[in-house]
N, C-alpha and C. Protein backbone atom coordinates (compact mmCIF):
# COMPACT_ATOMS: atom_id res chain seq x y z
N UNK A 1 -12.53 -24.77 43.32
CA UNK A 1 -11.44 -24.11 44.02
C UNK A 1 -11.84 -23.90 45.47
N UNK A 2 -11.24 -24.18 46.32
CA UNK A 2 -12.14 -23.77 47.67
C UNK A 2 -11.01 -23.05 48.03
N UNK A 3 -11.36 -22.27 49.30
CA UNK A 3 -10.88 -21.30 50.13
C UNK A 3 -9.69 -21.66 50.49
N UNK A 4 -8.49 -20.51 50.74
CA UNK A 4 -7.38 -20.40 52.04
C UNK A 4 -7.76 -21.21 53.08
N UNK A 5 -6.58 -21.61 53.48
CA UNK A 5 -6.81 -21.68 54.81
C UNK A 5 -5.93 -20.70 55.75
N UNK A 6 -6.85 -20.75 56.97
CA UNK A 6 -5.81 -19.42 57.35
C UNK A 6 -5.17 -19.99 58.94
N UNK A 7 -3.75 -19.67 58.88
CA UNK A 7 -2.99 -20.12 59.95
C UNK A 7 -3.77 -19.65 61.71
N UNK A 8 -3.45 -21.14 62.25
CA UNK A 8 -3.66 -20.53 63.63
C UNK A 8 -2.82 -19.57 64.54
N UNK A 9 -1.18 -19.80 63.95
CA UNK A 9 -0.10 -19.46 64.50
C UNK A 9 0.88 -19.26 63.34
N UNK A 10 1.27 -18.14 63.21
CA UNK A 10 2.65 -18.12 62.04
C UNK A 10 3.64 -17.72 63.34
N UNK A 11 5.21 -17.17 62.43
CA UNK A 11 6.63 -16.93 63.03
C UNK A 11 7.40 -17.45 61.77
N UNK A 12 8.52 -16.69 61.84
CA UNK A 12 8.98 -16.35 60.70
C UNK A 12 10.56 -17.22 61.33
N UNK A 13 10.71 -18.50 61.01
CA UNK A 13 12.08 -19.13 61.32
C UNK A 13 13.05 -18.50 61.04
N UNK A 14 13.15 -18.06 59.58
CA UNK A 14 14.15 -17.14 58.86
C UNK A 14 14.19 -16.02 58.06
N UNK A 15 14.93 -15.62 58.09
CA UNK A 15 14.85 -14.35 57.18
C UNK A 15 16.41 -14.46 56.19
N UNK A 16 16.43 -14.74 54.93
CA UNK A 16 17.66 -14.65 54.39
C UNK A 16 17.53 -12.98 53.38
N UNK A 17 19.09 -13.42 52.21
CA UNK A 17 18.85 -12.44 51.27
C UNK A 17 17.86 -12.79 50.13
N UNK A 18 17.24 -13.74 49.75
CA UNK A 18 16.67 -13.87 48.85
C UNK A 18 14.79 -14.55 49.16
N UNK A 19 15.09 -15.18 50.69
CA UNK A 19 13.59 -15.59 50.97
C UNK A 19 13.92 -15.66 52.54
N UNK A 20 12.57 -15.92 52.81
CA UNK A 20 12.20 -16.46 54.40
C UNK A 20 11.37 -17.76 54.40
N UNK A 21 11.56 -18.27 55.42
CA UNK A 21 11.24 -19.55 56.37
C UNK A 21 10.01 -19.32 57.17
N UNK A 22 8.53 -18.81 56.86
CA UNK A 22 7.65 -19.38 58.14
C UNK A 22 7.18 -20.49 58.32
N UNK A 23 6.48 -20.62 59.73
CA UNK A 23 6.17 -21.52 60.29
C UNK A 23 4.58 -21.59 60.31
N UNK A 24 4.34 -22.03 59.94
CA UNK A 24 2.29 -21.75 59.85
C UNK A 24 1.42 -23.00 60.44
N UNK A 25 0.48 -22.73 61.58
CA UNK A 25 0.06 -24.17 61.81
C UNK A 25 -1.28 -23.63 61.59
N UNK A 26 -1.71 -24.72 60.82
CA UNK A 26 -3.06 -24.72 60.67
C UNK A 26 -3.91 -26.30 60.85
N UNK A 27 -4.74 -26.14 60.06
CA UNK A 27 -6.07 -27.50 60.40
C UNK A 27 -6.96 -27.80 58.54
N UNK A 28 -5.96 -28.38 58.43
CA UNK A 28 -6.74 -29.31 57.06
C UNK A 28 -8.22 -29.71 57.48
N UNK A 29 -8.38 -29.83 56.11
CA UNK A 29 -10.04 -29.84 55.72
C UNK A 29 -10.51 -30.82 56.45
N UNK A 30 -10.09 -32.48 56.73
CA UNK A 30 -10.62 -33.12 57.61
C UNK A 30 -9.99 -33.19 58.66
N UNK A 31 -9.66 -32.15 59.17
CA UNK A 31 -9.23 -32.12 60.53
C UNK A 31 -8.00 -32.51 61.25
N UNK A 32 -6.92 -32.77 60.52
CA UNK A 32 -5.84 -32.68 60.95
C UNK A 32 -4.99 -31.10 60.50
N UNK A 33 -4.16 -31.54 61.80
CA UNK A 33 -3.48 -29.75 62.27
C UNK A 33 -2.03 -30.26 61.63
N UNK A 34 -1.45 -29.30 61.34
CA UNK A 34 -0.18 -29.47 60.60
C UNK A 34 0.39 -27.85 60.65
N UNK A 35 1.90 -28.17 61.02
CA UNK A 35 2.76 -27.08 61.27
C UNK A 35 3.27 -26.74 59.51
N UNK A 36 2.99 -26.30 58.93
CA UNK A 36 3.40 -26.26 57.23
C UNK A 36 4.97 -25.18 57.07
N UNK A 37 5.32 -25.50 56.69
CA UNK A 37 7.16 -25.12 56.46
C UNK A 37 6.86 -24.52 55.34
N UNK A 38 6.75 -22.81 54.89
CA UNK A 38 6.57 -22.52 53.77
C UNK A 38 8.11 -21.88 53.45
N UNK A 39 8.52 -21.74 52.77
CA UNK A 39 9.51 -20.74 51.62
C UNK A 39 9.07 -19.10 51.29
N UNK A 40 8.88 -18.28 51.62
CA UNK A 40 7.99 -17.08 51.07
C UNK A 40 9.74 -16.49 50.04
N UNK A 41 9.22 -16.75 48.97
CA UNK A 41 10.13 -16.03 47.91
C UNK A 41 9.17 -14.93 46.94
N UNK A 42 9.77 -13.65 46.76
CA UNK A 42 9.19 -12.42 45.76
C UNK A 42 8.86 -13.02 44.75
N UNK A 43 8.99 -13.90 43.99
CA UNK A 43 9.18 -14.56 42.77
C UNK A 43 10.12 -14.12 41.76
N UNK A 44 10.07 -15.20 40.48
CA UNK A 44 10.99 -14.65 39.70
C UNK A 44 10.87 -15.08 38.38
N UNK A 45 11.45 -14.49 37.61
CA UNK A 45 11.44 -14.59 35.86
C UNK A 45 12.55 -15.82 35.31
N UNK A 46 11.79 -16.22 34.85
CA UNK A 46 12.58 -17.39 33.36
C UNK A 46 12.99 -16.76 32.04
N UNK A 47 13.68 -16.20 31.80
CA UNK A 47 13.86 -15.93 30.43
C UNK A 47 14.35 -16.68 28.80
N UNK A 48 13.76 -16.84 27.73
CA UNK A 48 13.80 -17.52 27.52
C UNK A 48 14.43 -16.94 25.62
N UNK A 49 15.94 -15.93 25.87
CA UNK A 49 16.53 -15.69 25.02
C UNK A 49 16.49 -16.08 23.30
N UNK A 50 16.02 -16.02 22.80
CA UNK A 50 16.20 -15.93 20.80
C UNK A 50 16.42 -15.58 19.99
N UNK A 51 18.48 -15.75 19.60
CA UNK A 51 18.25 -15.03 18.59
C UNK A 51 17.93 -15.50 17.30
N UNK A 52 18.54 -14.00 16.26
CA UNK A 52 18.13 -13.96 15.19
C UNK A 52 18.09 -14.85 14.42
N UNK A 53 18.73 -16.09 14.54
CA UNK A 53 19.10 -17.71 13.99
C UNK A 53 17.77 -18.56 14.54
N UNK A 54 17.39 -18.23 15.40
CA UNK A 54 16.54 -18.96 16.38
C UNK A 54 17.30 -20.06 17.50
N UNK A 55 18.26 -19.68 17.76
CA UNK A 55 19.27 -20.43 18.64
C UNK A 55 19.00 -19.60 20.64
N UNK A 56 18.64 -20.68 21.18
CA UNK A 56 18.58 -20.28 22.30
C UNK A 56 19.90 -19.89 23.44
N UNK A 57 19.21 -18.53 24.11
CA UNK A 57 20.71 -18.38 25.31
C UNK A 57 21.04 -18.85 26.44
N UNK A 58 21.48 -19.75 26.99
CA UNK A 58 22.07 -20.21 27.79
C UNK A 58 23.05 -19.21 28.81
N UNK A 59 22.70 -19.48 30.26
CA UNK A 59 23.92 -18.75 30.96
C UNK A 59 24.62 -19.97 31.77
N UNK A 60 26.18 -20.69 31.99
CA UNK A 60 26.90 -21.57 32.84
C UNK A 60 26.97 -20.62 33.89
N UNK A 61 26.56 -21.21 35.15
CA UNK A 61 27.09 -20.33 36.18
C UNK A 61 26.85 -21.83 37.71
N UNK A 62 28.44 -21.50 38.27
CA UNK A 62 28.40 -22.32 39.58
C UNK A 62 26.83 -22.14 40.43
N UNK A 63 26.47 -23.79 41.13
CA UNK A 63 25.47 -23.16 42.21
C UNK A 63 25.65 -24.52 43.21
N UNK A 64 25.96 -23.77 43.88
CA UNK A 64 26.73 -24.47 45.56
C UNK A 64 25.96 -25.87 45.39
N UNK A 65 24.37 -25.10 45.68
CA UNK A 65 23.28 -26.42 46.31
C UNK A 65 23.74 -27.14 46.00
N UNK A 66 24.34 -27.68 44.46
CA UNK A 66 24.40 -29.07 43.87
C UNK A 66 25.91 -28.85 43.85
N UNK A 67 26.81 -28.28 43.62
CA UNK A 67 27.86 -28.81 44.11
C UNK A 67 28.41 -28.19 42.68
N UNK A 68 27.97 -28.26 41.08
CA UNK A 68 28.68 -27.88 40.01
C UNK A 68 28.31 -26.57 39.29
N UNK A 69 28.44 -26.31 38.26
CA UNK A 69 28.28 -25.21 37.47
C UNK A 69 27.08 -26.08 36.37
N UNK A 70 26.01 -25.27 35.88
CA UNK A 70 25.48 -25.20 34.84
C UNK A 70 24.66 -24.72 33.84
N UNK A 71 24.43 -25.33 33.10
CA UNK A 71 23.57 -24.58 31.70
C UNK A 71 22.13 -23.98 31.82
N UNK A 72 21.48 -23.15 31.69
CA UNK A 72 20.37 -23.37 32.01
C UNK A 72 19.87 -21.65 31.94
N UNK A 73 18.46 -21.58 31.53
CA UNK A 73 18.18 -20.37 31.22
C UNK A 73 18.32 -19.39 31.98
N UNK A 74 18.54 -18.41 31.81
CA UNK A 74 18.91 -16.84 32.35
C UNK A 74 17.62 -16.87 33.32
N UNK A 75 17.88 -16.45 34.56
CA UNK A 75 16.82 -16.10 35.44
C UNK A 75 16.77 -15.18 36.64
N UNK A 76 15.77 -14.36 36.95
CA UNK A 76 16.55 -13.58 38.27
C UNK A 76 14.82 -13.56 39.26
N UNK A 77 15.40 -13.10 40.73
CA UNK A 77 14.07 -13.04 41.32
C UNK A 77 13.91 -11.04 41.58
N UNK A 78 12.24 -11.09 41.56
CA UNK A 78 11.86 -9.99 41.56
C UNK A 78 12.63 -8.93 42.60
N UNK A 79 12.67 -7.62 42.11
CA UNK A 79 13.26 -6.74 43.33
C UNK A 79 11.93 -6.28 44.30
N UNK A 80 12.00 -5.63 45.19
CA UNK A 80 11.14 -5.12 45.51
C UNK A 80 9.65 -4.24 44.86
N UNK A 81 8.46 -4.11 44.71
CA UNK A 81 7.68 -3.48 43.63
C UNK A 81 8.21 -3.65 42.64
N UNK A 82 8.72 -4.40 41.89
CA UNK A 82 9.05 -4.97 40.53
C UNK A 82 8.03 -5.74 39.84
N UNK A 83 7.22 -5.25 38.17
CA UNK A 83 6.85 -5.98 38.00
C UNK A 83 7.32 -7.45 37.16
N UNK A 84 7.44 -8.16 36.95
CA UNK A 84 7.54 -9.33 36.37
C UNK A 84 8.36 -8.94 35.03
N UNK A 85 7.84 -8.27 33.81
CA UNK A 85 8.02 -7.83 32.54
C UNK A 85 9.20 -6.60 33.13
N UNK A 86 9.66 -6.58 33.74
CA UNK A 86 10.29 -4.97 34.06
C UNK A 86 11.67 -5.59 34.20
N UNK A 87 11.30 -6.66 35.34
CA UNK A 87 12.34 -7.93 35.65
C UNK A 87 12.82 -8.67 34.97
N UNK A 88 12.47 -8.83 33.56
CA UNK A 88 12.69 -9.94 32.54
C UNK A 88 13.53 -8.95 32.04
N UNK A 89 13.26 -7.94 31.26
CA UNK A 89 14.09 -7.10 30.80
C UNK A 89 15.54 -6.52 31.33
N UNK A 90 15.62 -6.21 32.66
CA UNK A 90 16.48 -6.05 33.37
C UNK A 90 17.40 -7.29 33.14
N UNK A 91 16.49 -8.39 33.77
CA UNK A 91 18.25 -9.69 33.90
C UNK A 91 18.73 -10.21 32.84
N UNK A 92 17.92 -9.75 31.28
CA UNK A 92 18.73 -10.26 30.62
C UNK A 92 19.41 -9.01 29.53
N UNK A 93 19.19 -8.13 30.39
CA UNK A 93 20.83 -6.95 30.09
C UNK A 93 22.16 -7.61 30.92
N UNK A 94 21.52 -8.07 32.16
CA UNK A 94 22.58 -8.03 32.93
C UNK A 94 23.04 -9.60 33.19
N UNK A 95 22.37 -10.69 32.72
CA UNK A 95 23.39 -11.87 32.48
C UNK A 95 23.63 -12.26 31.36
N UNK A 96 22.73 -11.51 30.12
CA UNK A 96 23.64 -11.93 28.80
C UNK A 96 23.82 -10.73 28.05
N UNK A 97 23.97 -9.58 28.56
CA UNK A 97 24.31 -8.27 28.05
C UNK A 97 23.59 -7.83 27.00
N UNK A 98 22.64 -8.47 27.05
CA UNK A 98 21.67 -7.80 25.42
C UNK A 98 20.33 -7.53 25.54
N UNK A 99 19.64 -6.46 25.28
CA UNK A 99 18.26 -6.12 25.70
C UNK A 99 17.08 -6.56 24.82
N UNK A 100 16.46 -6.85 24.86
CA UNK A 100 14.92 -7.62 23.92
C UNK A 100 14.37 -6.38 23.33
N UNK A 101 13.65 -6.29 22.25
CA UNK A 101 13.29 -5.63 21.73
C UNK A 101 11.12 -6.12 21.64
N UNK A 102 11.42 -7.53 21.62
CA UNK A 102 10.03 -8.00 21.70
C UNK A 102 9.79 -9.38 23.11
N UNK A 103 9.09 -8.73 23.80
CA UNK A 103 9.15 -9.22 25.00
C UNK A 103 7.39 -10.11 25.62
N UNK A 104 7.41 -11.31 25.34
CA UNK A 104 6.39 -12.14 25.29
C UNK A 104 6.32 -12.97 26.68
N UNK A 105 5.25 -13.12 27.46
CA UNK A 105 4.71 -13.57 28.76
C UNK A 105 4.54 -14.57 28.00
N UNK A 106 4.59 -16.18 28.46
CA UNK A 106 4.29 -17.33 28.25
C UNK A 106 3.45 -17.97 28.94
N UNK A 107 4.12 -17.59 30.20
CA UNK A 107 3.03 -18.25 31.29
C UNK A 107 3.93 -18.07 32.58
N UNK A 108 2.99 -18.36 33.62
CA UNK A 108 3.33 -18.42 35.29
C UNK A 108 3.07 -19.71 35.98
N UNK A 109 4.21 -20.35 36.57
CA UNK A 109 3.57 -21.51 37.37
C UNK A 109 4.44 -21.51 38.38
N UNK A 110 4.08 -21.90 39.57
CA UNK A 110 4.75 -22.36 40.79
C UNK A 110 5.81 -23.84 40.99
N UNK A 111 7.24 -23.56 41.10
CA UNK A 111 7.64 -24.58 40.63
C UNK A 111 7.84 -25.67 41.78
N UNK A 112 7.29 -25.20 43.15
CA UNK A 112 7.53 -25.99 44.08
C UNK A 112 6.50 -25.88 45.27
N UNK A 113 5.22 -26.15 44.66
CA UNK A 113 3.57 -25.96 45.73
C UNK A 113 4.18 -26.22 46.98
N UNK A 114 4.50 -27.27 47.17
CA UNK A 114 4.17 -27.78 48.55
C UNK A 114 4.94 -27.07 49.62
N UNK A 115 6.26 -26.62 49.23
CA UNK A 115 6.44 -25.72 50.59
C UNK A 115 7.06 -24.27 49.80
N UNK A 116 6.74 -23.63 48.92
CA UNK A 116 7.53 -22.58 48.52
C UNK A 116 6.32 -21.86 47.86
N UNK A 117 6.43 -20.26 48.04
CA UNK A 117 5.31 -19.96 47.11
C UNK A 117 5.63 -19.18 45.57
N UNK A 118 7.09 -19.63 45.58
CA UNK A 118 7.50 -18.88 44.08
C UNK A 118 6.32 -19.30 43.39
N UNK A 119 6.55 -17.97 42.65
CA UNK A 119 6.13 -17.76 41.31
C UNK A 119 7.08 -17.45 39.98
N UNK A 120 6.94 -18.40 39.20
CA UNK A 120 8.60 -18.27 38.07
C UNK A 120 7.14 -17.40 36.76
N UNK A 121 7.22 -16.70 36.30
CA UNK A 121 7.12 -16.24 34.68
C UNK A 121 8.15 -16.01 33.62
N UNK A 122 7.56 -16.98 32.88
CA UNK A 122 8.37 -16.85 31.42
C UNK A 122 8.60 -16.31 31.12
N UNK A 123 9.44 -15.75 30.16
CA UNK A 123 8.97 -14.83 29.10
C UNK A 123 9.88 -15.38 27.98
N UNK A 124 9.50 -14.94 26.60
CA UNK A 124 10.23 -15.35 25.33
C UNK A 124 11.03 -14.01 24.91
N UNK A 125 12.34 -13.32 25.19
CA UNK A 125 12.79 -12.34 24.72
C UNK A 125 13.29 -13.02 23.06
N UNK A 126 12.90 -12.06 22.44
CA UNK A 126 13.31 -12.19 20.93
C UNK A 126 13.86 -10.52 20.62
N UNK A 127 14.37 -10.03 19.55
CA UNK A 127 15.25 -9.27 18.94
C UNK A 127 16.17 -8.66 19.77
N UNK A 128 17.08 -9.40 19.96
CA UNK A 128 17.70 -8.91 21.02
C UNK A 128 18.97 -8.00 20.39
N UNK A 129 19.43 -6.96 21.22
CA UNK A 129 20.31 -5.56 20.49
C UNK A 129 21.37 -5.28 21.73
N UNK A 130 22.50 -4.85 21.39
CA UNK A 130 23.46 -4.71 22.19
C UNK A 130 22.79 -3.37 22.61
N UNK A 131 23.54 -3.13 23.99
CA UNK A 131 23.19 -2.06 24.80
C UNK A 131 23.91 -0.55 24.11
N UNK A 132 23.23 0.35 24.17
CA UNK A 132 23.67 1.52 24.09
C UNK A 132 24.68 2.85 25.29
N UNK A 133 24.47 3.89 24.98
CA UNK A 133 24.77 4.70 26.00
C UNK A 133 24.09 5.15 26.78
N UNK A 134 22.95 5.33 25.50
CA UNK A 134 21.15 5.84 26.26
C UNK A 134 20.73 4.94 27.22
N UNK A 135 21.35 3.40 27.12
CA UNK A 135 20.85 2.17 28.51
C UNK A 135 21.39 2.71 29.63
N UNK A 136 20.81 1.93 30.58
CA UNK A 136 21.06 2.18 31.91
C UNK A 136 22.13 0.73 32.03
N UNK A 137 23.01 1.51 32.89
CA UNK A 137 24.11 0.31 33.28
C UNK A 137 23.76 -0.51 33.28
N UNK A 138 24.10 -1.74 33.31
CA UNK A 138 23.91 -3.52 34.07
C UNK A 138 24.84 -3.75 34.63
N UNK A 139 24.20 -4.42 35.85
CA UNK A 139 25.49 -4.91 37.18
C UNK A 139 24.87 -6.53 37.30
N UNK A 140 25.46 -7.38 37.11
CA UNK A 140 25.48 -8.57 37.41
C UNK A 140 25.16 -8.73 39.10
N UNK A 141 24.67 -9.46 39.70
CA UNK A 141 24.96 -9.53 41.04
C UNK A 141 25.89 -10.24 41.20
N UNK A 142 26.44 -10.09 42.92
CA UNK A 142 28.04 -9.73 43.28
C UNK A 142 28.32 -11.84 43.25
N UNK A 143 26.84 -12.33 43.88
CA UNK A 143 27.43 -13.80 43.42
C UNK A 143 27.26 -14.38 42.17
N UNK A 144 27.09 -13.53 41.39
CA UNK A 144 27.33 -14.11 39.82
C UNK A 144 28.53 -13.76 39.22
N UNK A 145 28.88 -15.26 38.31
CA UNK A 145 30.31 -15.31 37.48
C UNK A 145 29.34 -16.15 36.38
N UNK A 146 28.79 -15.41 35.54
CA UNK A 146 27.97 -16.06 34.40
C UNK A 146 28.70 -16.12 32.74
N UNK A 147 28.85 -17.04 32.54
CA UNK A 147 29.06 -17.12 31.00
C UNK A 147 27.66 -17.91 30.31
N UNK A 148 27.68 -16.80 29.15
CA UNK A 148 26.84 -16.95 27.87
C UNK A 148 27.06 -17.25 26.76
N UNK A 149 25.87 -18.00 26.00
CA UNK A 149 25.93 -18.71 25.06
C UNK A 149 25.02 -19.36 24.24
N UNK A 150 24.74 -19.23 23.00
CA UNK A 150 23.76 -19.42 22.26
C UNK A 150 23.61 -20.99 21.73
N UNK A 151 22.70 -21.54 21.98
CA UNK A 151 22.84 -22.96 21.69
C UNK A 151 21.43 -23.34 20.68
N UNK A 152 21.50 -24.22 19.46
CA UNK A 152 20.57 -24.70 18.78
C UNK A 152 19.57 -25.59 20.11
N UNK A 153 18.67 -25.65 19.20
CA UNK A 153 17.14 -26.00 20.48
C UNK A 153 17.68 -27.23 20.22
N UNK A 154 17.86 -28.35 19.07
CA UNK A 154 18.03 -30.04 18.84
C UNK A 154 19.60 -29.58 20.28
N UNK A 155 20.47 -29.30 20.13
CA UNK A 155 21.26 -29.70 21.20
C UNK A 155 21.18 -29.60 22.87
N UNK A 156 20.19 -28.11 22.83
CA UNK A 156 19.45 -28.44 24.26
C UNK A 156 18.96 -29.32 24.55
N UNK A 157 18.15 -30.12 23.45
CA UNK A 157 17.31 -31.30 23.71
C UNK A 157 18.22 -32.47 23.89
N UNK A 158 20.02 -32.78 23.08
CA UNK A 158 20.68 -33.54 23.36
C UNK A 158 21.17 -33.58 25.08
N UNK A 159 21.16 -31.97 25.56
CA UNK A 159 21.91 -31.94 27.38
C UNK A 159 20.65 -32.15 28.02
N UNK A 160 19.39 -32.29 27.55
CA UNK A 160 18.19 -32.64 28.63
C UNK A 160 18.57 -34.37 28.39
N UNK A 161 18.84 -34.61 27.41
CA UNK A 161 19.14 -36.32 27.08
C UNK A 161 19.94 -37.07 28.01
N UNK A 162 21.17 -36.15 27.61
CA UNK A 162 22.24 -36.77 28.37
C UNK A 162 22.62 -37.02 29.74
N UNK A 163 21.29 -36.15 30.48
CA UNK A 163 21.55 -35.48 31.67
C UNK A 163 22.28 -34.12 32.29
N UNK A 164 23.34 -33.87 31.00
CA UNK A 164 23.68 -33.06 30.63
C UNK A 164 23.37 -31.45 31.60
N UNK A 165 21.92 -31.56 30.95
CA UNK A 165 21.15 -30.36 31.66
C UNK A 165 20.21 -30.93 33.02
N UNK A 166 20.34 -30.14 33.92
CA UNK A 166 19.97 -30.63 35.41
C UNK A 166 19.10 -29.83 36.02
N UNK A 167 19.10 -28.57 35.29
CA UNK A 167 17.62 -27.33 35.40
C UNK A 167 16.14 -27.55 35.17
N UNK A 168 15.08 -27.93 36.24
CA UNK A 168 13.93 -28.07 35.75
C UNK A 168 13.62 -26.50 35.19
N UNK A 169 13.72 -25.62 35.26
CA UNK A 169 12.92 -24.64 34.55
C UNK A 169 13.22 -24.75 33.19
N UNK A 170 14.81 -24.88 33.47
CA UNK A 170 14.82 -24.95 31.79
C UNK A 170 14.56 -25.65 31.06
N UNK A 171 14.03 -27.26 31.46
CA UNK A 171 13.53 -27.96 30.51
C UNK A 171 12.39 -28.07 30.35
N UNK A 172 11.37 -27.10 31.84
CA UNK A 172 10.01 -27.43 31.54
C UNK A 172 9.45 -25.74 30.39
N UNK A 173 10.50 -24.68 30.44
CA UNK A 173 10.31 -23.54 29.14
C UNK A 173 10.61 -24.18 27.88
N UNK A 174 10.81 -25.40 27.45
CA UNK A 174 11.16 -25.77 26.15
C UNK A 174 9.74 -26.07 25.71
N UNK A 175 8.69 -26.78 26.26
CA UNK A 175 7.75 -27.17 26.20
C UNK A 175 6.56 -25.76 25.94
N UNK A 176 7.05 -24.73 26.45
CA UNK A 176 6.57 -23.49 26.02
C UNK A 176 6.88 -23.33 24.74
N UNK A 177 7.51 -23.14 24.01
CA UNK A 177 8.12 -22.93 22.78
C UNK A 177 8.17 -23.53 21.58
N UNK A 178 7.97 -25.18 22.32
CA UNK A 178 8.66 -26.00 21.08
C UNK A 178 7.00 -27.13 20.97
């Protein structure tokens, strides 16, 4: 593993609602200098819904970038001092209305090294229970219009086939599981 490297010059191109844009120039190991375009995102959770059938949850929801709506596991990015497990629990009150009862870390990986520094963690929610009174509200965020839905794992595996499904997270959490 060798060391950081540490920038000669940062500046922050952007600042959005969900990440920022710096600019970092530094000097690779044999000596070339490079302006590196990073992504700085909080990170965020994969969730990876089961119920009692063993049928996985799915949320459809529009996303501009690509132009359509689709299938693909429930996910949200960290809030501020949020940990990871706190976050898993939270978004999947609030995009498939049902809270986990047994809540399993799978793993952490970065889904895009080269210019982004997310961090996505899994998790496997299993016994999942409708919300009570004793819960704390759930608010969807204001750009979500999410529909849910429980799908057998052989037919997920038919929309990764077909093309169907177009989500790398969600097809690289099947490989967790299955």
């Amino acid at each position: 593993m060798s060391e950081p490297i540490v920038p000669h010059r940062s500046h922050t191109a952007f600042t959005g609602r969900i990440f920022t844009v710096r600019i970092e120039s530094i000097t690779l190991p044999r000596g070339h200098t490079l302006d590196a375009e990073i992504v700085s995102h909080p990170g965020s959770v994969v969730l990876i819904p089961v119920t009692d059938r063993g049928d996985i949850v799915l949320v459809r929801q529009y996303r501009h970038a690509i132009g359509r709506s689709v299938w693909e596991l429930p996910a949200g990015s960290l809030k501020p001092g949020e940990q990871p497990r706190a976050a898993a629990v939270r978004e999947c009150h609030e995009e498939i209305g049902l809270i986990p009862t047994n809540v399993v870390q799978l793993g952490a990986f970065f889904p895009t090294p080269g210019y982004c520094n997310e961090k996505m963690t899994f998790f496997r929610m299993a016994g999942l229970r409708q919300p009570t009174d004793a819960d704390p509200q759930a608010m969807q965020d204001e750009d979500e219009d999410i529909e849910a839905r429980a799908f057998p794992v052989d037919v997920i595996r038919q929309m990764i086939a077909s093309g169907e499904m177009a989500d790398m997270k969600t097809v690289a959490a099947l490989a967790l599981i299955t």
